[in-house]
N, C-alpha and C. Protein backbone atom coordinates (compact mmCIF):
# COMPACT_ATOMS: atom_id res chain seq x y z
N UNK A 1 38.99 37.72 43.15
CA UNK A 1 38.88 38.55 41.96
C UNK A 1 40.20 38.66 41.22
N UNK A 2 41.27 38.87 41.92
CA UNK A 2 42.31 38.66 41.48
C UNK A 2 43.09 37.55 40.34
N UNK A 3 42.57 36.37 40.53
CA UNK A 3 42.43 35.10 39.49
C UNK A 3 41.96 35.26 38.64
N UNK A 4 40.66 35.92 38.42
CA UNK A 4 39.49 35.76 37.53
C UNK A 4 40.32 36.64 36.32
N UNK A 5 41.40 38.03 36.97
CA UNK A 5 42.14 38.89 35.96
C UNK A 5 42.99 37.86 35.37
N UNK A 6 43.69 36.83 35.68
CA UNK A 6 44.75 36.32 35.29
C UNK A 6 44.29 35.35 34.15
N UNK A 7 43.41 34.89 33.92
CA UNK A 7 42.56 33.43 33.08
C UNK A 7 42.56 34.43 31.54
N UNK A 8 43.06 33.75 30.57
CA UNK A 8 43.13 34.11 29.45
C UNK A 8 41.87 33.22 28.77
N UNK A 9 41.22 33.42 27.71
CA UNK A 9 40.65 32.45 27.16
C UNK A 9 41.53 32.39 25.59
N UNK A 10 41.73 30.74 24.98
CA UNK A 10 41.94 30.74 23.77
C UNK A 10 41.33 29.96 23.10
N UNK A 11 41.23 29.95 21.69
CA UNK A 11 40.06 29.43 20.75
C UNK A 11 40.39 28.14 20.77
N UNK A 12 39.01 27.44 20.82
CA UNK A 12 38.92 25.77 21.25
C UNK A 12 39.44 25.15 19.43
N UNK A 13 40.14 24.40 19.42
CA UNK A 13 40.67 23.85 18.17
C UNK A 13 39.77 22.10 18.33
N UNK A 14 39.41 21.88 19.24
CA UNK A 14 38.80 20.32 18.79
C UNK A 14 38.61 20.68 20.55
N UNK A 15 37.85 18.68 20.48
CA UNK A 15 37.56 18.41 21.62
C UNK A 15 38.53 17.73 22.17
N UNK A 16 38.46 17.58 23.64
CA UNK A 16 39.77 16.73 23.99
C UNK A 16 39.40 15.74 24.92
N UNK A 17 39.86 14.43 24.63
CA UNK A 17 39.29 13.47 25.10
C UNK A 17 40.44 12.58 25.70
N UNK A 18 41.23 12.12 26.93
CA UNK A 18 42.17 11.99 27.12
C UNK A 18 43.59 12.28 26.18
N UNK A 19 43.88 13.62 26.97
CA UNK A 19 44.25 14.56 26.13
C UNK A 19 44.46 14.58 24.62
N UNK A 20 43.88 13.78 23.48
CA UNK A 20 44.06 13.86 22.33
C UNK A 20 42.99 14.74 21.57
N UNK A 21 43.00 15.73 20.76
CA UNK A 21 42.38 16.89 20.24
C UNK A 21 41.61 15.81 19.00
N UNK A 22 40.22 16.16 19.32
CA UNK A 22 39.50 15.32 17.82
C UNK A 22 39.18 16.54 17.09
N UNK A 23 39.12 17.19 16.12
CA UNK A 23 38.80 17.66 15.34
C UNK A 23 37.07 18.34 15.34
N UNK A 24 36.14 19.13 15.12
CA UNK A 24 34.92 19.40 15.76
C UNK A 24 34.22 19.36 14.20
N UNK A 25 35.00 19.40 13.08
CA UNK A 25 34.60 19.55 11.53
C UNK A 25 35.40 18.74 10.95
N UNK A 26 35.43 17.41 10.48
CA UNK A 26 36.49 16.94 9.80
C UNK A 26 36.08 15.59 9.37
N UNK A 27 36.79 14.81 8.39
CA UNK A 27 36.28 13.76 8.15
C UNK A 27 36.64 12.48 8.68
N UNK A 28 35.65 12.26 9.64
CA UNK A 28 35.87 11.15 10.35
C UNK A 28 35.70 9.87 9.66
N UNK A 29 34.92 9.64 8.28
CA UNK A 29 34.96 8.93 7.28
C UNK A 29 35.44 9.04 6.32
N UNK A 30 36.29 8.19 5.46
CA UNK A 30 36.79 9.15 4.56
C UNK A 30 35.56 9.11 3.22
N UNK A 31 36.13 9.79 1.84
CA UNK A 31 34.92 9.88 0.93
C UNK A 31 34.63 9.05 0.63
N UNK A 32 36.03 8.17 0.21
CA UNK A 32 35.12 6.52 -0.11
C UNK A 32 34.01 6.06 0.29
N UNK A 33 34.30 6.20 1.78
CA UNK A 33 33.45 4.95 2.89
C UNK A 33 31.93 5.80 3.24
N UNK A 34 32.25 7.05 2.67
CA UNK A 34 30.99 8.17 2.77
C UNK A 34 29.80 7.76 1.77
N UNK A 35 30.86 7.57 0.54
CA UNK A 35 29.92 7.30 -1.14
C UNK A 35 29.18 5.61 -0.80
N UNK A 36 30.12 5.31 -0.31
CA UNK A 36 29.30 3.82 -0.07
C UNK A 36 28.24 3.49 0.76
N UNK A 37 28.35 3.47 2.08
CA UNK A 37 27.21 4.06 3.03
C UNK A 37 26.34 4.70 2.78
N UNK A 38 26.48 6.02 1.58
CA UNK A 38 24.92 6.48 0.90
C UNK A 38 24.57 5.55 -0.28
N UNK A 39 25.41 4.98 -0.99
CA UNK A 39 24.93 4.28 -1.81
C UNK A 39 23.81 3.18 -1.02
N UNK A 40 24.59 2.71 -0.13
CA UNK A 40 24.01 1.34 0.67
C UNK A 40 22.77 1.90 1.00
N UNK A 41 22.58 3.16 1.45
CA UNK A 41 21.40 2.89 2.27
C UNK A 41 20.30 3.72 1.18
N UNK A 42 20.92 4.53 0.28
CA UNK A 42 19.94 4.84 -0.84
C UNK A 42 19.55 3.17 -1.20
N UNK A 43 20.30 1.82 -1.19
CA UNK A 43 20.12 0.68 -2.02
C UNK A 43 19.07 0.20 -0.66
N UNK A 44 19.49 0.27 0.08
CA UNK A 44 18.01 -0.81 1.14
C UNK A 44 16.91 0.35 1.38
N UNK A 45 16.80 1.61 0.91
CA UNK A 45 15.44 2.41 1.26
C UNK A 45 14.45 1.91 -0.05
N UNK A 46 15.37 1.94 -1.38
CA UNK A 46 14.59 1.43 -2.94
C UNK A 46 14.12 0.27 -2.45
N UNK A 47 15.25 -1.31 -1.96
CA UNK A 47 14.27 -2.36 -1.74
C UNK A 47 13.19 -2.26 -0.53
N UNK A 48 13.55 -1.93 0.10
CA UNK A 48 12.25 -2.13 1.20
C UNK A 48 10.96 -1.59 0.17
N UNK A 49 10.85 0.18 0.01
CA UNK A 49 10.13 0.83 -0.93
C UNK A 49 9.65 -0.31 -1.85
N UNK A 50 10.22 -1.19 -2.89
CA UNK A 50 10.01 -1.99 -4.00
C UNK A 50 9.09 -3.28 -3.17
N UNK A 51 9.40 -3.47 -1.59
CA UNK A 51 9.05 -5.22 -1.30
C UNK A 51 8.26 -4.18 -0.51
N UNK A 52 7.38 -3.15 0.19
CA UNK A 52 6.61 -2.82 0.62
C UNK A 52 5.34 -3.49 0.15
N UNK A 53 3.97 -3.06 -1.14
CA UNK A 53 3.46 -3.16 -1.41
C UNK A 53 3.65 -4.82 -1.36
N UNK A 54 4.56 -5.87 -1.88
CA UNK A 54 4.05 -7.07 -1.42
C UNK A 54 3.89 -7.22 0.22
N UNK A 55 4.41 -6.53 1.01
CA UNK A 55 3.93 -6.87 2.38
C UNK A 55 2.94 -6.11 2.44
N UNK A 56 2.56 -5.43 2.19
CA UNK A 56 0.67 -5.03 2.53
C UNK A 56 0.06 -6.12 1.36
N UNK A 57 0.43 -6.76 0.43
CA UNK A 57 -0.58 -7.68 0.22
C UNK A 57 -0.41 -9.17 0.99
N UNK A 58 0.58 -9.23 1.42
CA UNK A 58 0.66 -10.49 1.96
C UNK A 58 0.13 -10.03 3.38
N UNK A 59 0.43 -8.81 4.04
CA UNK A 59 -0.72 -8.76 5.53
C UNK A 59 -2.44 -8.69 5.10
N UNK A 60 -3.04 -8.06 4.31
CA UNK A 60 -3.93 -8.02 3.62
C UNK A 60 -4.39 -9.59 3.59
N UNK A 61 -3.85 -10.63 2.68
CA UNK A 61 -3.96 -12.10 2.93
C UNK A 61 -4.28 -13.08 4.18
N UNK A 62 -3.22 -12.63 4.92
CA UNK A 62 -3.50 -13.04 6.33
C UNK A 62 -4.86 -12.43 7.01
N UNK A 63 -4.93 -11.18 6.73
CA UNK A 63 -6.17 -10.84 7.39
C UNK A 63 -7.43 -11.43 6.57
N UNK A 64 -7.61 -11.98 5.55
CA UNK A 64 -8.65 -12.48 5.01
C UNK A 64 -8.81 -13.87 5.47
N UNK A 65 -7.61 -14.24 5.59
CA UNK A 65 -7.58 -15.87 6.38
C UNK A 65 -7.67 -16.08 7.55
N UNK A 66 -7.54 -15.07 8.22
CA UNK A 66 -7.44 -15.17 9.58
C UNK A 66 -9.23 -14.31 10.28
N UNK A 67 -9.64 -13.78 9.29
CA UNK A 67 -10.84 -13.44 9.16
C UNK A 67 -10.62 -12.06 11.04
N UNK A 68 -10.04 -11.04 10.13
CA UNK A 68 -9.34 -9.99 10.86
C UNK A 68 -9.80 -8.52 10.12
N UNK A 69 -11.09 -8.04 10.46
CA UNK A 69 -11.43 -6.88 9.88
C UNK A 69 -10.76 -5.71 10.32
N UNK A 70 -10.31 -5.37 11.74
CA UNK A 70 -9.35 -4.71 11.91
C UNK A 70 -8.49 -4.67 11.01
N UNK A 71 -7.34 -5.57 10.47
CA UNK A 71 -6.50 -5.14 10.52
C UNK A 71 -6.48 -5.18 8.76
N UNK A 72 -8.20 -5.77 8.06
CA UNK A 72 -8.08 -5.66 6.63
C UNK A 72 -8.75 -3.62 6.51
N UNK A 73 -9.03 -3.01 7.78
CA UNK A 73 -9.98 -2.54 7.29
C UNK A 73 -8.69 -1.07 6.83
N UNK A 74 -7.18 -1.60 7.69
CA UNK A 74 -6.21 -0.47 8.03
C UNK A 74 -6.06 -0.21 6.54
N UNK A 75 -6.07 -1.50 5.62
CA UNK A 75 -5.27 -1.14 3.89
C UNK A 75 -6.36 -1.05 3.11
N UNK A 76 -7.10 -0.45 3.74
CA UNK A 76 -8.41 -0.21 2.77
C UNK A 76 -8.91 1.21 2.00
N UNK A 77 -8.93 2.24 1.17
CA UNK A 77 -9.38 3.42 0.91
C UNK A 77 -10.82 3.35 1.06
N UNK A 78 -11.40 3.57 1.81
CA UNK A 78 -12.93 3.48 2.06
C UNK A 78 -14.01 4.08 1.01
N UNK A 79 -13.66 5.37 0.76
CA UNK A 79 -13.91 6.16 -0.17
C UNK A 79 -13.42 5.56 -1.46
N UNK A 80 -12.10 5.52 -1.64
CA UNK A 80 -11.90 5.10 -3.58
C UNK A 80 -12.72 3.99 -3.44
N UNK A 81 -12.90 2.94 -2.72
CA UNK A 81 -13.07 1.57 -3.03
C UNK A 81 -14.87 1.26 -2.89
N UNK A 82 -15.02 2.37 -2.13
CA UNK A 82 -17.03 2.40 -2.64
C UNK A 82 -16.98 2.64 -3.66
N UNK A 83 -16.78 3.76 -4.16
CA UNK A 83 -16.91 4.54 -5.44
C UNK A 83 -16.66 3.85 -6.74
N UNK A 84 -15.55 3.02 -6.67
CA UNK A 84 -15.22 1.80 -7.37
C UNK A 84 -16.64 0.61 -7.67
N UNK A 85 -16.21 0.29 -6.45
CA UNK A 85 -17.44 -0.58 -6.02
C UNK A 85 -18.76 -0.57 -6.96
N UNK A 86 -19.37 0.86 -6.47
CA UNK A 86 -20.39 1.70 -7.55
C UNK A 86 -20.49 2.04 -8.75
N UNK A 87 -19.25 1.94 -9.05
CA UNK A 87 -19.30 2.33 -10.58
C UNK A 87 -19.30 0.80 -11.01
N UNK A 88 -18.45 -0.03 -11.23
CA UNK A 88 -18.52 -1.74 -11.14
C UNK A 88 -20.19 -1.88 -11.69
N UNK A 89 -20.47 -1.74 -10.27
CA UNK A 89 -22.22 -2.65 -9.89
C UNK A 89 -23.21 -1.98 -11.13
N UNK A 90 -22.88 -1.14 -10.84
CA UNK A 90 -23.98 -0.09 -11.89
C UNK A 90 -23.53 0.05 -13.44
N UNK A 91 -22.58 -0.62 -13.37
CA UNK A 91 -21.83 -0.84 -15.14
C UNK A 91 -22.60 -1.91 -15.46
N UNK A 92 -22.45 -3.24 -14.41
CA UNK A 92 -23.19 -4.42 -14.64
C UNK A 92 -24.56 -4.83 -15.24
N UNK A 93 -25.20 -3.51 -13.85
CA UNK A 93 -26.27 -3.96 -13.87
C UNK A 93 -27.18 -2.91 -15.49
N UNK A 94 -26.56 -1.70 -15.68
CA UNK A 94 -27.43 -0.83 -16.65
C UNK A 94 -26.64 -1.03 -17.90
N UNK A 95 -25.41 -2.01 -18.02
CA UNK A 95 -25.08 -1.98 -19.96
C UNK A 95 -24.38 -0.84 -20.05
N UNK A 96 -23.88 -0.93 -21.07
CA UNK A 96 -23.55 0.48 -21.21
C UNK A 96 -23.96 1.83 -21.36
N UNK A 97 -22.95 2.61 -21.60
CA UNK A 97 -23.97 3.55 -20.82
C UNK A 97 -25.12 4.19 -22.03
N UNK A 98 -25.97 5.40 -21.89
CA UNK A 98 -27.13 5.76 -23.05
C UNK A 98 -26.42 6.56 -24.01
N UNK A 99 -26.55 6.70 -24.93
CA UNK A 99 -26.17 7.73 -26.30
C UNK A 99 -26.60 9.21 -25.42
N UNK A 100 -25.69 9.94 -26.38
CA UNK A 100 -25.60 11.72 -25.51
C UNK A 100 -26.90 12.16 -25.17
N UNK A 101 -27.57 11.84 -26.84
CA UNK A 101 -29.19 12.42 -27.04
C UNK A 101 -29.95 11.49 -26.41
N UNK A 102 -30.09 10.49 -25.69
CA UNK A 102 -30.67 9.77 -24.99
C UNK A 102 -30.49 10.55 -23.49
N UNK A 103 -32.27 10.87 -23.20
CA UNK A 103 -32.29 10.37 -21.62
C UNK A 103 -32.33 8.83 -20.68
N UNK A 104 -31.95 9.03 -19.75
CA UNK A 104 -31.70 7.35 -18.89
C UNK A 104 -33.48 7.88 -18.35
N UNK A 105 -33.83 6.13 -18.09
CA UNK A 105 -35.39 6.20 -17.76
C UNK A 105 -35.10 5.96 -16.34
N UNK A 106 -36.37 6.27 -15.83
CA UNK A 106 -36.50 6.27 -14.32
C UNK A 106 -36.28 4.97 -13.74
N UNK A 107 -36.10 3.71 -14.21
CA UNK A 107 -35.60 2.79 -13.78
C UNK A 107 -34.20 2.54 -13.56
N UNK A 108 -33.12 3.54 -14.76
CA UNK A 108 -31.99 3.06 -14.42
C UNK A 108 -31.70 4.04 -13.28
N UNK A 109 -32.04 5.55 -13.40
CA UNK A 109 -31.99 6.60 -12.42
C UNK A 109 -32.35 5.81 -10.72
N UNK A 110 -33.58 5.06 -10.52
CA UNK A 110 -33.60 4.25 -9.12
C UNK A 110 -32.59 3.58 -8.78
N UNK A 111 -31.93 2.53 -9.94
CA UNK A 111 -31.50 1.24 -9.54
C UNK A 111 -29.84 1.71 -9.07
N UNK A 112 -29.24 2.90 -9.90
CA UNK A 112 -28.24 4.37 -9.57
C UNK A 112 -28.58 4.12 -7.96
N UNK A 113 -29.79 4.66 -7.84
CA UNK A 113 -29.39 4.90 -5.87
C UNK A 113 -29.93 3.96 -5.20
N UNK A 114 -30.29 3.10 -5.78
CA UNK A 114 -30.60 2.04 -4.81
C UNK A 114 -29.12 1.36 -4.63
N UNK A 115 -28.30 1.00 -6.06
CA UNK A 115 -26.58 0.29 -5.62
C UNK A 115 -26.02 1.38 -4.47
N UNK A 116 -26.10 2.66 -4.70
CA UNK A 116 -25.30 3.46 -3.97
C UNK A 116 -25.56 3.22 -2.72
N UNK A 117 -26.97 3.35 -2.36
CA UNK A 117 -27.29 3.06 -1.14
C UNK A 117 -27.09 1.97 -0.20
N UNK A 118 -26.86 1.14 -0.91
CA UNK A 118 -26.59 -0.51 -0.33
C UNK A 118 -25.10 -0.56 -0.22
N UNK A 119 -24.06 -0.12 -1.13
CA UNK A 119 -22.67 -0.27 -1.18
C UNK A 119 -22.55 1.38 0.17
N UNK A 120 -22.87 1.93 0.63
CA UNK A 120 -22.82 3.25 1.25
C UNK A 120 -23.04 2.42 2.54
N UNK A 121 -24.07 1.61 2.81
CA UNK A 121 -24.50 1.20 4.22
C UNK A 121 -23.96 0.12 4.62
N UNK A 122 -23.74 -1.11 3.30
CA UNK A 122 -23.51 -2.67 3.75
C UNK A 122 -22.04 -2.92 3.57
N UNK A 123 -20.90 -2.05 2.66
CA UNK A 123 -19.39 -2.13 2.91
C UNK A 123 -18.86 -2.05 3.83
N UNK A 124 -18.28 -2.76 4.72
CA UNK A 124 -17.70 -3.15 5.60
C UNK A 124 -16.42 -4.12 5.83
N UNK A 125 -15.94 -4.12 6.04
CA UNK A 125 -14.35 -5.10 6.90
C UNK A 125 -14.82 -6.22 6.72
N UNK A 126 -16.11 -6.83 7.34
CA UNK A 126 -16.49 -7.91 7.57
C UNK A 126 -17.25 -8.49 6.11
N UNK A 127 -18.02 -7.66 5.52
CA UNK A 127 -18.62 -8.01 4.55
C UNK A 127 -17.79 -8.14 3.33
N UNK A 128 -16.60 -7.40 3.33
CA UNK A 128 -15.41 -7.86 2.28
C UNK A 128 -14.96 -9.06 2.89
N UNK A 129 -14.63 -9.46 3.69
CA UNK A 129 -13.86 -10.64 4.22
C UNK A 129 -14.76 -11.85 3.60
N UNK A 130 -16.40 -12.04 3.82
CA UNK A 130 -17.01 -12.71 3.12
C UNK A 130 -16.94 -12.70 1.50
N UNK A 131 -16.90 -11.71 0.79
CA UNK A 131 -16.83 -11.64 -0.50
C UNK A 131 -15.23 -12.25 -0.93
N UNK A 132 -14.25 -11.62 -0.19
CA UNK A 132 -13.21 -12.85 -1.06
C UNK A 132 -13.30 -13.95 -0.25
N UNK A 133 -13.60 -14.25 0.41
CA UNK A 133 -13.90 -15.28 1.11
C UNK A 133 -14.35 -16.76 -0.21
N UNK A 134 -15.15 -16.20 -1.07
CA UNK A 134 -15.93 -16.91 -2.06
C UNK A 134 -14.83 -16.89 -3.55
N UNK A 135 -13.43 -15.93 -3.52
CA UNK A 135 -12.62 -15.58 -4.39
C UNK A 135 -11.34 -16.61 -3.94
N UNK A 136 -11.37 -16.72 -2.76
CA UNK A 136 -10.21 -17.68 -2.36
C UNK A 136 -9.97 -19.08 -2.25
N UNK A 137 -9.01 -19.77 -2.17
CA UNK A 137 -9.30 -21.44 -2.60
C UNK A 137 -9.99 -21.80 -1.23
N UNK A 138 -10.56 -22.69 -1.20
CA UNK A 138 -11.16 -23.36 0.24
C UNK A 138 -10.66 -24.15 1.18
N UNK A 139 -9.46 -24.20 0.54
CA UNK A 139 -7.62 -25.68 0.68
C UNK A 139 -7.52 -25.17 2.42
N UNK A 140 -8.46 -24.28 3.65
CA UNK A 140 -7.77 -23.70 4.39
C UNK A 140 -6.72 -23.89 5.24
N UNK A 141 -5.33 -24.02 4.84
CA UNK A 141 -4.42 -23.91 4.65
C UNK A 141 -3.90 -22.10 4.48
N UNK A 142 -2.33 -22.03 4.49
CA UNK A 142 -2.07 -20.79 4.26
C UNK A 142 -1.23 -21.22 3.15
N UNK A 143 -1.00 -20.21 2.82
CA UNK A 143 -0.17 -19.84 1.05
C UNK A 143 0.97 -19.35 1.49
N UNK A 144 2.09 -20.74 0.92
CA UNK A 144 3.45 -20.36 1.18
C UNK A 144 3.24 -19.05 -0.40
N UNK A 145 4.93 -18.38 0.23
CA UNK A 145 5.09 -17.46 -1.11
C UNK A 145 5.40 -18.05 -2.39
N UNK A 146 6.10 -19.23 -2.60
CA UNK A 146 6.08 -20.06 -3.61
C UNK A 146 5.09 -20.02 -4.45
N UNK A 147 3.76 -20.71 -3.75
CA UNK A 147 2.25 -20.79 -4.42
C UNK A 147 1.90 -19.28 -4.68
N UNK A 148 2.15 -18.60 -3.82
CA UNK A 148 1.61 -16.87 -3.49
C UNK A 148 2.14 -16.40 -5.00
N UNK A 149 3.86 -16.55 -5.26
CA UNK A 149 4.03 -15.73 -6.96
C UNK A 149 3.48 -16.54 -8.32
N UNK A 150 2.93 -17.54 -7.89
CA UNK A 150 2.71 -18.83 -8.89
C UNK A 150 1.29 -18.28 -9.26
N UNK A 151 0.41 -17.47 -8.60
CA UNK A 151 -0.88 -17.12 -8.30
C UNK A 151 -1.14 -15.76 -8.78
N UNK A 152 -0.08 -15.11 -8.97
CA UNK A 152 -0.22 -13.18 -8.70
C UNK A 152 1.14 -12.95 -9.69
N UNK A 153 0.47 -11.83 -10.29
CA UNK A 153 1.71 -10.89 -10.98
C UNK A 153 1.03 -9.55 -10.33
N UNK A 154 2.53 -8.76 -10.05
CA UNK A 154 2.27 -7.51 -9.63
C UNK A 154 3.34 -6.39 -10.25
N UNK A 155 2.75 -5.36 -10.45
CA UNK A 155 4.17 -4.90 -11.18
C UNK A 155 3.79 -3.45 -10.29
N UNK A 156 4.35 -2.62 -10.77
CA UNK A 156 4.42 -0.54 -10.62
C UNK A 156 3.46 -0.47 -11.61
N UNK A 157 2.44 0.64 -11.39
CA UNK A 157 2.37 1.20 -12.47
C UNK A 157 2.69 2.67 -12.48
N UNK A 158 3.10 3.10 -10.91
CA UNK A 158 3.92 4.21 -10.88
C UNK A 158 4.72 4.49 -10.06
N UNK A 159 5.05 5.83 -9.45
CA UNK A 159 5.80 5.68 -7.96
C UNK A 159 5.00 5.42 -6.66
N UNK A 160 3.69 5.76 -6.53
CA UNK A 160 2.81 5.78 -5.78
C UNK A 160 1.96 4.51 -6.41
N UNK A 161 1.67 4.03 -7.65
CA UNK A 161 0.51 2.93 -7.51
C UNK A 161 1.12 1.13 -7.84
N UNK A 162 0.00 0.30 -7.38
CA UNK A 162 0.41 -0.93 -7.69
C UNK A 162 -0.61 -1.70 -7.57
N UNK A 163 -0.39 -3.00 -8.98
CA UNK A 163 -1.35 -3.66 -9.55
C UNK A 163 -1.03 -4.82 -9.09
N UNK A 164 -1.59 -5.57 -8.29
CA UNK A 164 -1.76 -7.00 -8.43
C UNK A 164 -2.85 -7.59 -9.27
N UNK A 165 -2.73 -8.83 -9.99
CA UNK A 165 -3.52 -9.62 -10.58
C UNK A 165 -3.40 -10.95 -10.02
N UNK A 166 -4.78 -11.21 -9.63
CA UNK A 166 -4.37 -12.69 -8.51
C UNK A 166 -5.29 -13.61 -9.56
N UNK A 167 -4.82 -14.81 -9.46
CA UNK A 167 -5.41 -15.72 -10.46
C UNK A 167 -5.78 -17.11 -9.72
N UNK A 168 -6.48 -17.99 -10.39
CA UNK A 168 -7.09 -19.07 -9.93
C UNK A 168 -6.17 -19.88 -9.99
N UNK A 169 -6.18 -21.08 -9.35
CA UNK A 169 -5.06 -22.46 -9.49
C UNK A 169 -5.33 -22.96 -10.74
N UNK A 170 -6.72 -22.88 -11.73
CA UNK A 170 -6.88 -22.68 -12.78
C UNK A 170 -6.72 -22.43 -13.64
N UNK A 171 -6.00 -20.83 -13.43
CA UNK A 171 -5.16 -19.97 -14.33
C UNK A 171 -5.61 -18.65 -15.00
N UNK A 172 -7.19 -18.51 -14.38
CA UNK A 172 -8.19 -17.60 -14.66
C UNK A 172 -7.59 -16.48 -13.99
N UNK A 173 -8.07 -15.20 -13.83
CA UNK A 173 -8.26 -14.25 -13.66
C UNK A 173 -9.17 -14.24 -12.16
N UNK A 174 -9.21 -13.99 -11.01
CA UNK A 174 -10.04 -13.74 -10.16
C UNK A 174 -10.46 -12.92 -9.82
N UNK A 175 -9.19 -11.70 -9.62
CA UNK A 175 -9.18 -10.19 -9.36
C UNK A 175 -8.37 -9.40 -9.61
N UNK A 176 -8.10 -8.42 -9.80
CA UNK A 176 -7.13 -7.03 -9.54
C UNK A 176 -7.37 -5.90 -8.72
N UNK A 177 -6.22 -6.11 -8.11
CA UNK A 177 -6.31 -5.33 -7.02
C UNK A 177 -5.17 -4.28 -7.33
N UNK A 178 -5.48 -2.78 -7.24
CA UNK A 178 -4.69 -1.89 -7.31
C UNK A 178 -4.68 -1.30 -5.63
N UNK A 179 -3.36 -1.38 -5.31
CA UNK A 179 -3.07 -0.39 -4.39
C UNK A 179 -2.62 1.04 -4.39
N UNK A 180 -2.56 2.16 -3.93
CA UNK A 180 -1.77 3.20 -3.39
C UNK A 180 -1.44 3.66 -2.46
N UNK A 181 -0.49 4.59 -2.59
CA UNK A 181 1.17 4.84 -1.24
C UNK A 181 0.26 6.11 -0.81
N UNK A 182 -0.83 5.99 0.21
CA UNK A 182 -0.89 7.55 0.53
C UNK A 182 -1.19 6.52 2.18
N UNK A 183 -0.60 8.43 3.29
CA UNK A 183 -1.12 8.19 4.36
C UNK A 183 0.10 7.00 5.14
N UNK A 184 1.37 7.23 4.51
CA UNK A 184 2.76 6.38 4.62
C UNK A 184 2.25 5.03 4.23
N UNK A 185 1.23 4.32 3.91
CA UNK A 185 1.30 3.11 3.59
C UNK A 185 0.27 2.55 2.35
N UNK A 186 0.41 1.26 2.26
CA UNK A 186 -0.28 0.97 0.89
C UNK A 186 -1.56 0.79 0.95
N UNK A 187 -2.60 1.06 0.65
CA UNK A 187 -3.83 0.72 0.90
C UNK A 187 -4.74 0.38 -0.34
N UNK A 188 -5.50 -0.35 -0.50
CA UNK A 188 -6.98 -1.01 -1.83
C UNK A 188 -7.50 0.15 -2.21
N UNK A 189 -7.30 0.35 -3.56
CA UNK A 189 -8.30 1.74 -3.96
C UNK A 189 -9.20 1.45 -4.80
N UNK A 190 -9.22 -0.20 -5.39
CA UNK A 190 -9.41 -0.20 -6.64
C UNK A 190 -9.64 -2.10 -6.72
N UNK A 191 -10.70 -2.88 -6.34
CA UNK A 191 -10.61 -4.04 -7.10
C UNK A 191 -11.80 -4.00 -7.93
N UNK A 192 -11.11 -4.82 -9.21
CA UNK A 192 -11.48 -5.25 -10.69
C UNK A 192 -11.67 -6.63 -10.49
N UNK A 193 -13.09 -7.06 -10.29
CA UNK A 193 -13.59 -8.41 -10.13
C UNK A 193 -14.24 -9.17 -11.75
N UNK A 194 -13.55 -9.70 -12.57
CA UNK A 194 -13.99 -10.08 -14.31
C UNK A 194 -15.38 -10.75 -14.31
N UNK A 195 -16.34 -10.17 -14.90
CA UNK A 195 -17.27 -11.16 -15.05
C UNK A 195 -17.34 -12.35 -15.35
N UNK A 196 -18.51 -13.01 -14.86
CA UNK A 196 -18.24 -14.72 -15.29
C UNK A 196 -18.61 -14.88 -16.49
């Protein structure tokens, strides 16, 4: 007990690491090398962010070629892309739409839930894989990225959305495909197939 009176305590000034005192608050970087390092990594979070959406369309690709419903079904909005789907089919098939003072006749009112019903039961992983299946060249082969930007323009159309337009070796129009950033990754909310 006697010892325990004698032990003073004094305020810790740093840590000590063969006996040299490091500092516990201080700048171990200086500001320069601080500003740069956030610059840098604010600069590779924008590109990745910017080259994201082409890697969900280029995994997206592979899974159509590789005929992989798993892993087309991960970038898929299930919901936007029926609904899409439905509105599409039923644009097609009824014209435009009736004047205000017009009622729709009981034929277009059926043919309404008969698309719904069929796009509600028969959309599937597998049954998209067949449909671009008939959108894609038949060369089966894979698509270097060369051919891949020669084929597709894609731009922002915001912080969250993105448009691809994929085109024929032709030069036509085949599809548009809009993606969005929800759920941390990019997923199909939205393809625009042009009439023939």
């Amino acid at each position: 007990m006697k010892r325990l009176g004698r032990l003073t305590l004094r305020p810790v000034t740093g840590l000590y690491l063969t006996g040299r005192a490091l500092p516990l608050i201080g700048p171990w970087i200086g500001a320069s090398r601080r500003r740069t390092l956030c610059t840098a990594g604010i600069s590779v979070m924008l590109a990745v962010y910017a080259l994201s959406p082409l890697m969900a369309l280029w995994s997206i690709n592979q899974a159509l070629r590789s005929n992989d419903p798993a892993l087309l079904a991960s970038h898929i909005d299930w919901s936007a892309l029926s609904a899409n789907l439905k509105e599409q089919t039923i644009a097609r098939l009824m014209g435009p739409p009736p004047e205000e003072d017009d009622l729709p006749d009981f034929g277009s009112s059926f043919a309404t839930t008969a698309v719904s019903h069929a796009i509600d039961t028969r959309l599937t992983p597998t049954a998209l894989i067949g449909m671009a299946s008939r959108l894609m060249p038949q060369d089966g082969g894979t698509i270097s990225w060369r051919s891949a930007l020669h084929r597709a323009s894609v731009w922002f159309e915001g912080p969250n959305r993105f448009r691809a337009r994929i085109y024929s070796p032709e030069g036509a129009t085949q599809a548009v495909v809009h993606l969005q950033f929800e759920h941390w990754r990019w997923q199909i909310t939205r393809v625009d197939i042009p009439t023939a």
